[in-house]
N, C-alpha and C. Protein backbone atom coordinates (compact mmCIF):
# COMPACT_ATOMS: atom_id res chain seq x y z
N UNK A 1 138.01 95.54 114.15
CA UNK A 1 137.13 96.33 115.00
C UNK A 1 135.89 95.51 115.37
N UNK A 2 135.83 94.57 116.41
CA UNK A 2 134.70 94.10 117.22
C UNK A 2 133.67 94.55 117.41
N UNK A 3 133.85 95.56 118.02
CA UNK A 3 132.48 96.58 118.79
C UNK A 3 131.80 96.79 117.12
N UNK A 4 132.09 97.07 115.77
CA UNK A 4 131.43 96.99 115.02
C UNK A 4 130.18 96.37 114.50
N UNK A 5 130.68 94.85 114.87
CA UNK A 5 129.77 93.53 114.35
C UNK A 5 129.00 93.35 116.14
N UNK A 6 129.48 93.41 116.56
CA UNK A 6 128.63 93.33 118.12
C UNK A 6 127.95 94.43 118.65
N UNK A 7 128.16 95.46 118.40
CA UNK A 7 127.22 97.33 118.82
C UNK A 7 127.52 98.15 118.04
N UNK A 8 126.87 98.45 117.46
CA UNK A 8 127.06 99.45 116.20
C UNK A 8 126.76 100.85 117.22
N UNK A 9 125.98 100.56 117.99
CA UNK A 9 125.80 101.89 118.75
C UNK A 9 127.03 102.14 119.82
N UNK A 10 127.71 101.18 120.27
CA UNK A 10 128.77 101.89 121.23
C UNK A 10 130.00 102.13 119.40
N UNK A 11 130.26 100.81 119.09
CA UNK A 11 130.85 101.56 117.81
C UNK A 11 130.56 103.19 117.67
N UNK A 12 129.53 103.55 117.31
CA UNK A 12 129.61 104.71 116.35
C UNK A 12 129.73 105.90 117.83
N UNK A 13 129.53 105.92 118.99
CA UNK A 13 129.41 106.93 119.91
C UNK A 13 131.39 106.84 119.89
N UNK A 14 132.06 105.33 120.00
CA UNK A 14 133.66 105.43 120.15
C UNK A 14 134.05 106.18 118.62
N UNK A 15 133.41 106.46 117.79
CA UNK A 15 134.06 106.80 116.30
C UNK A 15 133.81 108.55 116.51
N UNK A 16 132.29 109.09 117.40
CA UNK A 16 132.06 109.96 117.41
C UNK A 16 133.26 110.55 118.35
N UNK A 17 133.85 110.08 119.31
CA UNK A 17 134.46 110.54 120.49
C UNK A 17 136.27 111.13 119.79
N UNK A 18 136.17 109.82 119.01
CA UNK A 18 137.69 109.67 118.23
C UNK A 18 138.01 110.98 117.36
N UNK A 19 136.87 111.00 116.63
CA UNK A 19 136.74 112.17 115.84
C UNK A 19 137.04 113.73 116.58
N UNK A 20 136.43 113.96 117.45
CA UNK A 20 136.05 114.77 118.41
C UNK A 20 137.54 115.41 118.78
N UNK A 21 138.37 114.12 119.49
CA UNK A 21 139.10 114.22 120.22
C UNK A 21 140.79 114.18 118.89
N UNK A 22 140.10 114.30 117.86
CA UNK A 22 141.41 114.59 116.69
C UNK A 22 142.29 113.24 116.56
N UNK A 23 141.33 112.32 116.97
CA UNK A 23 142.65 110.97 116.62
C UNK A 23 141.81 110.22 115.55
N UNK A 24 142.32 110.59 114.89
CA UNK A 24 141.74 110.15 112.91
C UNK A 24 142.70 109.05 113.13
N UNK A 25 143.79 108.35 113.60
CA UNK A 25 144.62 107.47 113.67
C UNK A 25 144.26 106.10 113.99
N UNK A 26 142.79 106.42 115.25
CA UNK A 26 142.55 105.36 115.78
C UNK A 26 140.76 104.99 114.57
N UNK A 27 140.39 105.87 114.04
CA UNK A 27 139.33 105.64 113.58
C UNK A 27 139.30 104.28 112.32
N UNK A 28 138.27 103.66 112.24
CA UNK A 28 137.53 102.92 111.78
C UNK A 28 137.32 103.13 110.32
N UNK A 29 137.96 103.90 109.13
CA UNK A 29 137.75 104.45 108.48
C UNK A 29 136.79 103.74 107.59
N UNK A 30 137.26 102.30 107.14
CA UNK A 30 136.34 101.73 106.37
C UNK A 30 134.55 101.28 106.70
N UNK A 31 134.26 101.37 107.64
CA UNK A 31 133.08 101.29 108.55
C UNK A 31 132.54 102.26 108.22
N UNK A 32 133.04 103.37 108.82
CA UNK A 32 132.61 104.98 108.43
C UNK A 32 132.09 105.50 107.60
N UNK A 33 133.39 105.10 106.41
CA UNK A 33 132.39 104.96 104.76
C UNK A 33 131.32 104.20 104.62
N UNK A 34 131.23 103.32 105.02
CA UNK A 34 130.03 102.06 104.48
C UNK A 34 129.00 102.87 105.51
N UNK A 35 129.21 103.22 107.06
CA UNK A 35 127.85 104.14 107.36
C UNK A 35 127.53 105.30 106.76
N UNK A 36 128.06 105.96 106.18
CA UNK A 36 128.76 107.01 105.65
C UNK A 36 127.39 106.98 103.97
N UNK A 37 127.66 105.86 103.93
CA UNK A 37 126.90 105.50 102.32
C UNK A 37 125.91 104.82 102.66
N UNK A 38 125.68 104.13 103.75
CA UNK A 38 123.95 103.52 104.38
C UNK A 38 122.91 105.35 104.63
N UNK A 39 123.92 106.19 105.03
CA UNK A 39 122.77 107.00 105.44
C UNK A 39 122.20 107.80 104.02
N UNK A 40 123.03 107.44 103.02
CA UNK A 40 122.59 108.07 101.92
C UNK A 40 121.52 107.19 101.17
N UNK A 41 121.67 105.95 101.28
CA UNK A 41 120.32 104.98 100.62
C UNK A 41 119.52 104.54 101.55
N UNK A 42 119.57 104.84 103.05
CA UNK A 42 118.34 105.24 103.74
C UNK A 42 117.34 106.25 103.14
N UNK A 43 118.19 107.06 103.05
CA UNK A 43 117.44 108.57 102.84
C UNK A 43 116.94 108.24 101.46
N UNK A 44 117.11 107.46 100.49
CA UNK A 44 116.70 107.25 98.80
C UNK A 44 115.60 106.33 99.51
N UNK A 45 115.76 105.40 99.86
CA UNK A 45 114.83 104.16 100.93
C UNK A 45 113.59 105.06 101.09
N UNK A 46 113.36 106.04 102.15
CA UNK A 46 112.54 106.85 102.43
C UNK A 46 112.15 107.32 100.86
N UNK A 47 112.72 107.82 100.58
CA UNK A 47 111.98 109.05 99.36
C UNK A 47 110.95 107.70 98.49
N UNK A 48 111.55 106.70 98.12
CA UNK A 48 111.03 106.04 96.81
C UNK A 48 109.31 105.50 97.68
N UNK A 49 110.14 105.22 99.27
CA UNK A 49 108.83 104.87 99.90
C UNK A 49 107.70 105.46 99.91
N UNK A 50 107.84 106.91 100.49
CA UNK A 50 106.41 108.04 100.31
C UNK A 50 106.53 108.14 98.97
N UNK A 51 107.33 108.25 98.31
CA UNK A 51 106.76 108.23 96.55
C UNK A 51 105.88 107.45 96.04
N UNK A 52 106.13 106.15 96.19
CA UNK A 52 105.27 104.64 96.40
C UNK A 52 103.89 105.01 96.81
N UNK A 53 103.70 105.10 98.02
CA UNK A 53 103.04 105.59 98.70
C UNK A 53 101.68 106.53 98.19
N UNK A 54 102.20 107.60 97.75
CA UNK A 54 101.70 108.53 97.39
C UNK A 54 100.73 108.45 96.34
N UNK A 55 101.54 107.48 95.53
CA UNK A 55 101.50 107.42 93.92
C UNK A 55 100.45 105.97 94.01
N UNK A 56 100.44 105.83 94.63
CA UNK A 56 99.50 104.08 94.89
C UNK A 56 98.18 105.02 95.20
N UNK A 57 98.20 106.00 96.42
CA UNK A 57 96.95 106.93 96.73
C UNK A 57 96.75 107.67 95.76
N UNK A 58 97.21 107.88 94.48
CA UNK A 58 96.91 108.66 93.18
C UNK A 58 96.07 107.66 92.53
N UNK A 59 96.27 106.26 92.19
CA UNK A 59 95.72 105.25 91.47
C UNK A 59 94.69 105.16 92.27
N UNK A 60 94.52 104.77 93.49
CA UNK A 60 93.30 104.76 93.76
C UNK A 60 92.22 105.43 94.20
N UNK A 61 92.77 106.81 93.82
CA UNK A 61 92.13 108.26 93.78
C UNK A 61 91.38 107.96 92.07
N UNK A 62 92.52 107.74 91.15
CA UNK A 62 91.51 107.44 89.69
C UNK A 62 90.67 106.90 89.60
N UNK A 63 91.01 105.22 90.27
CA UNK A 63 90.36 104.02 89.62
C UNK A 63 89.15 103.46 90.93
N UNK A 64 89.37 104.31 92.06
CA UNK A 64 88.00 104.09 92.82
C UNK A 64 87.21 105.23 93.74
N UNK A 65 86.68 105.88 92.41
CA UNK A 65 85.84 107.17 92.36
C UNK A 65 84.94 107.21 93.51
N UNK A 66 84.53 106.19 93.78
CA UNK A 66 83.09 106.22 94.81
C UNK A 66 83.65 106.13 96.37
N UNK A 67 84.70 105.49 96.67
CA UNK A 67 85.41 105.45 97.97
C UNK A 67 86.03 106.49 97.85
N UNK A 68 86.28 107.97 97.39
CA UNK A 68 86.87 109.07 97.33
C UNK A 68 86.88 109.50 99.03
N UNK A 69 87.80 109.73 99.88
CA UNK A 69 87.38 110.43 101.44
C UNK A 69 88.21 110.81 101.95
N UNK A 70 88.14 111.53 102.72
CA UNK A 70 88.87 112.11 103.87
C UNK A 70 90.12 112.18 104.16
N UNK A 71 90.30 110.12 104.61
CA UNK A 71 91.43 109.60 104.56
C UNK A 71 92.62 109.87 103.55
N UNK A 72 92.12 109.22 101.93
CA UNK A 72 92.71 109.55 101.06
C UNK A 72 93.72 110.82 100.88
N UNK A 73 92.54 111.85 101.00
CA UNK A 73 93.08 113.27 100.72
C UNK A 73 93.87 113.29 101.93
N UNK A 74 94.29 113.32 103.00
CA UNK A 74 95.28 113.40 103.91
C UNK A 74 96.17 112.46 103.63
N UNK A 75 96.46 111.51 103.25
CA UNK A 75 97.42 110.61 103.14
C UNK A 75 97.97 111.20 102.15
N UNK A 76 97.65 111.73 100.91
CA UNK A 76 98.34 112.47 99.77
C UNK A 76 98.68 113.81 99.95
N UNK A 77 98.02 114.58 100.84
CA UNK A 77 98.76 115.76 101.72
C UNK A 77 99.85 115.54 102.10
N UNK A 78 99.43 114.50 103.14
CA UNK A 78 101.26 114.39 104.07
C UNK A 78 101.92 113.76 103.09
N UNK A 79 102.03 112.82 102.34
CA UNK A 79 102.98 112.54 101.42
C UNK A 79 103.66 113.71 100.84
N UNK A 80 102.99 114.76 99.74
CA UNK A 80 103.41 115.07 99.25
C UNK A 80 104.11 116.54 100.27
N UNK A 81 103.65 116.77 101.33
CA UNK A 81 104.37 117.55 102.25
C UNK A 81 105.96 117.12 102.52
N UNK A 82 106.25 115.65 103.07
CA UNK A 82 106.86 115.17 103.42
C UNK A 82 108.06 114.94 102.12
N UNK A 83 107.53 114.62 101.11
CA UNK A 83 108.19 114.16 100.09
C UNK A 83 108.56 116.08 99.60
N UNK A 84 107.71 117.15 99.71
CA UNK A 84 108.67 118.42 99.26
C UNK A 84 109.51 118.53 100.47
N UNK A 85 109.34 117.86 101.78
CA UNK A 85 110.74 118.52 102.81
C UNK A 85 111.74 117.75 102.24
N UNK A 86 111.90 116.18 102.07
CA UNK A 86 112.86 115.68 101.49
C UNK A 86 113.33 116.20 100.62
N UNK A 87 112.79 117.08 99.83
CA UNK A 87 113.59 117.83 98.33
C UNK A 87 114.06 118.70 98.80
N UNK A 88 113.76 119.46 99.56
CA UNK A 88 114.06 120.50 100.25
C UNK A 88 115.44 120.38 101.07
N UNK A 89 115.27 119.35 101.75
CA UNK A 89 116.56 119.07 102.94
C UNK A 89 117.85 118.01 102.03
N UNK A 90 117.05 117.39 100.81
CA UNK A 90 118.82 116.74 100.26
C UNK A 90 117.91 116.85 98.60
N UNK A 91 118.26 118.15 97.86
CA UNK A 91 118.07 118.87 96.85
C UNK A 91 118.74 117.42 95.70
N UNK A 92 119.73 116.81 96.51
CA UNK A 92 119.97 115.38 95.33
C UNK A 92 119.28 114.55 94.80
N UNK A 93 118.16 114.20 95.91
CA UNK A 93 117.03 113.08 95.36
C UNK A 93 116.29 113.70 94.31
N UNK A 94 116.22 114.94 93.81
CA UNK A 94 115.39 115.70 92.45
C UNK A 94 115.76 114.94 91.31
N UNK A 95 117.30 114.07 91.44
CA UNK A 95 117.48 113.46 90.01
C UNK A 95 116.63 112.02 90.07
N UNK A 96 116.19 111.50 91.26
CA UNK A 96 115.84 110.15 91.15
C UNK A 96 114.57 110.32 90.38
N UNK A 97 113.56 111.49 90.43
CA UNK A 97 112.45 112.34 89.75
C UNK A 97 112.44 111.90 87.67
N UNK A 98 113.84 112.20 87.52
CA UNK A 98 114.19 111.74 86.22
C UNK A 98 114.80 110.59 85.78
N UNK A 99 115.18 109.40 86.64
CA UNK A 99 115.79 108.01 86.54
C UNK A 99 114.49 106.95 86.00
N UNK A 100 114.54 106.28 85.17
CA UNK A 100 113.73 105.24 84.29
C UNK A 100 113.14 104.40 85.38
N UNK A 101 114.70 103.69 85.42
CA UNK A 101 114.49 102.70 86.57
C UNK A 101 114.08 102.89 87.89
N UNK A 102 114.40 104.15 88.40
CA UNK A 102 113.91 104.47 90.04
C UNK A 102 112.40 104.51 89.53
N UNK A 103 112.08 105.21 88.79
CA UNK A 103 110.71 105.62 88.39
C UNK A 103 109.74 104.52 88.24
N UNK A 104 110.51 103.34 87.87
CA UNK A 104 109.78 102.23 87.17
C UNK A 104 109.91 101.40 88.55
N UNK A 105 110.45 101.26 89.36
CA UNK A 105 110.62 100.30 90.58
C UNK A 105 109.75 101.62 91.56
N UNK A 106 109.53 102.50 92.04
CA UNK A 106 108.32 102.99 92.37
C UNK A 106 107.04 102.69 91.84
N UNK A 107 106.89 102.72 90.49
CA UNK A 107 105.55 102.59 90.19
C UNK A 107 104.93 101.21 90.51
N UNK A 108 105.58 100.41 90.37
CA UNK A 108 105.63 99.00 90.32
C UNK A 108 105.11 98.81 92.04
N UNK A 109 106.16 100.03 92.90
CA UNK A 109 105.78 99.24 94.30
C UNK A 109 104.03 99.95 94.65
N UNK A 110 103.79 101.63 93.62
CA UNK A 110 102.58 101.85 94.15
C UNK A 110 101.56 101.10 93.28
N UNK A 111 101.83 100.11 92.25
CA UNK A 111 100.87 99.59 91.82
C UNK A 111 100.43 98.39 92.71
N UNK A 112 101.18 97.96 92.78
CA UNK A 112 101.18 96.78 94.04
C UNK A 112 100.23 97.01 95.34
N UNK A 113 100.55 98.16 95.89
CA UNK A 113 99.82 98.90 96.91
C UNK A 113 98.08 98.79 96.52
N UNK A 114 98.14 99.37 95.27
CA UNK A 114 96.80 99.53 95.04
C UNK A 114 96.08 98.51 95.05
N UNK A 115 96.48 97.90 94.17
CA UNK A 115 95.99 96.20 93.93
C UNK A 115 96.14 95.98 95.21
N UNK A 116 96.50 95.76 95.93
CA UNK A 116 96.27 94.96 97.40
C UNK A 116 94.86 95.74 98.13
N UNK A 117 95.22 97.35 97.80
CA UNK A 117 94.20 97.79 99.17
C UNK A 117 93.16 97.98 98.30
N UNK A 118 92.87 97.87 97.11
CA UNK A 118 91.47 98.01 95.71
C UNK A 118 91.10 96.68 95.77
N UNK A 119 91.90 95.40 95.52
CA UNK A 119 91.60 94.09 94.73
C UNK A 119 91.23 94.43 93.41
N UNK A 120 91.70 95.51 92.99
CA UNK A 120 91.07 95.79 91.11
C UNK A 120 92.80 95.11 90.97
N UNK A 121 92.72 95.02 89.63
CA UNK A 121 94.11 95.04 88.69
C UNK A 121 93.56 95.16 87.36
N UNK A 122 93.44 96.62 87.19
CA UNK A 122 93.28 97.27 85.98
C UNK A 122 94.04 98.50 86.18
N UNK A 123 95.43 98.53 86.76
CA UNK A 123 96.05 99.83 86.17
C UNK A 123 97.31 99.47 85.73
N UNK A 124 97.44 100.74 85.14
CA UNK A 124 98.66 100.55 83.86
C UNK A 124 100.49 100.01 84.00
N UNK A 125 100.52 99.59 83.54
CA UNK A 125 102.08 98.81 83.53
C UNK A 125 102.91 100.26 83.23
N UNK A 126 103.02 100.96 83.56
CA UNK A 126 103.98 102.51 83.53
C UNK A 126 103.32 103.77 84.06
N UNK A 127 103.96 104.34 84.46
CA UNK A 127 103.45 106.27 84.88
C UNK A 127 103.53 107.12 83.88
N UNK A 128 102.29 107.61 83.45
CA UNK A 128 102.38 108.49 82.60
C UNK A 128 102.00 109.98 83.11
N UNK A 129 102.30 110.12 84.65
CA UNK A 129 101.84 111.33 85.30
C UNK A 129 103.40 112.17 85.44
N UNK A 130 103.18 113.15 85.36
CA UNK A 130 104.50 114.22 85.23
C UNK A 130 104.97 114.12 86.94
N UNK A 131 106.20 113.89 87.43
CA UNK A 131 106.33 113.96 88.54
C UNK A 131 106.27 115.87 89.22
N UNK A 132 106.75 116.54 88.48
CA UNK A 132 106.49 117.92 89.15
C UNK A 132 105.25 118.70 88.94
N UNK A 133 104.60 118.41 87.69
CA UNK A 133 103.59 118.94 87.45
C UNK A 133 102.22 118.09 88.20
N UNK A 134 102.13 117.32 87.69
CA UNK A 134 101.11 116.32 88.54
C UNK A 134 100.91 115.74 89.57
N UNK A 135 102.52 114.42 90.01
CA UNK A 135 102.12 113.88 91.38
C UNK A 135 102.75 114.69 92.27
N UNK A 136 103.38 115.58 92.26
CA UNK A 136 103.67 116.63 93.44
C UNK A 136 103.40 117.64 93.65
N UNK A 137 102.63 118.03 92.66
CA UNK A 137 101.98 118.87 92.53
C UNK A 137 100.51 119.12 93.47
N UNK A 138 100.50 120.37 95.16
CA UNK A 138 99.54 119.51 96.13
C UNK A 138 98.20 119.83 95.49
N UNK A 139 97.98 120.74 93.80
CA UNK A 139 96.95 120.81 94.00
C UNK A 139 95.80 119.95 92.32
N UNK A 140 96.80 119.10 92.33
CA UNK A 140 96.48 117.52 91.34
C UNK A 140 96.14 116.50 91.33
N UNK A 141 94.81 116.08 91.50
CA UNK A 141 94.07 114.64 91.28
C UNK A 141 94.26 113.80 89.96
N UNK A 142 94.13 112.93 90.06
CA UNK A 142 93.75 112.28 88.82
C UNK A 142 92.09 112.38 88.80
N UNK A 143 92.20 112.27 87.19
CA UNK A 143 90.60 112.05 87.05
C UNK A 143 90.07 110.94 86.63
C-alpha cells in the first residue's frame, strides 16, 4: 500500500471510503491497527502533557510565592479543566493517575518546566501531591 508512506491523508479518506462501501477485502488492515493504536498514545501524549504542565504551574505556585498572578492561576484553571474533559471523554487515562512510571516521567517533565521558567533547582526528585485530591483538585494550591 503506497498511498500509505506517500499520503496518509488520501490513504486514510481511501480506507474511510472502503469501509463505508463494505469492502473490508480491499482494506489496509495492518495500517489501520497501527493508526488505530497512534490515536490512543496521542491521546496519553496529550494527557501526560497538560499533566506536565499543570504540575510544573503547581511547583512554581510553591516555590515562587512573590511572582504569584493572574497568569498562573489561569494556566492551572485551564489545565485542570482540560485535563477533567480528558477524564471525562476516555475514562481509561484514570489508570495512568496510578502508574509509578507515568507518574514519575510527568513529574520529571514538570520539574524540568519549572527549572527552566524559575532558574531555581530546589524541588523535589518525586510527587508527593495526591493526584485527585490535590493536583486536580480546582480548588488546591500548594503552600
Amino acid at each position: 500500500m503506497k498511498a500509505y508512506d506517500s499520503d496518509i491523508v488520501a490513504w486514510s479518506q481511501e480506507q474511510a471510503r472502503l469501509i463505508r462501501a463494505g469492502r473490508f477485502d480491499c482494506l489496509d488492515l495492518e495500517h489501520i491497527a497501527e493508526e488505530i493504536e497512534d490515536v490512543g498514545k496521542s491521546e496519553q501524549r496529550e494527557f501526560a502533557s497538560r499533566m506536565a504542565v499543570l504540575m510544573g504551574h503547581l511547583l512554581k505556585w510553591q516555590y515562587q510565592r512573590e511572582r504569584r498572578g493572574a497568569s498562573w492561576e489561569k494556566t492551572i484553571k485551564a489545565q485542570r479543566k482540560e485535563l477533567a474533559y480528558n477524564l471525562e471523554e476516555t475514562p481509561s487515562l484514570r489508570s495512568k493517575l496510578q502508574d509509578p512510571r507515568w507518574l514519575d516521567m510527568v513529574w520529571a517533565r514538570a520539574v524540568a518546566l519549572a527549572v527552566t521558567e524559575t532558574g531555581l533547582d530546589c524541588f523535589p526528585d518525586s510527587c508527593d501531591w495526591s493526584m485527585d485530591a490535590q493536583v486536580l483538585n480546582p480548588s488546591w494550591r500548594p503552600e
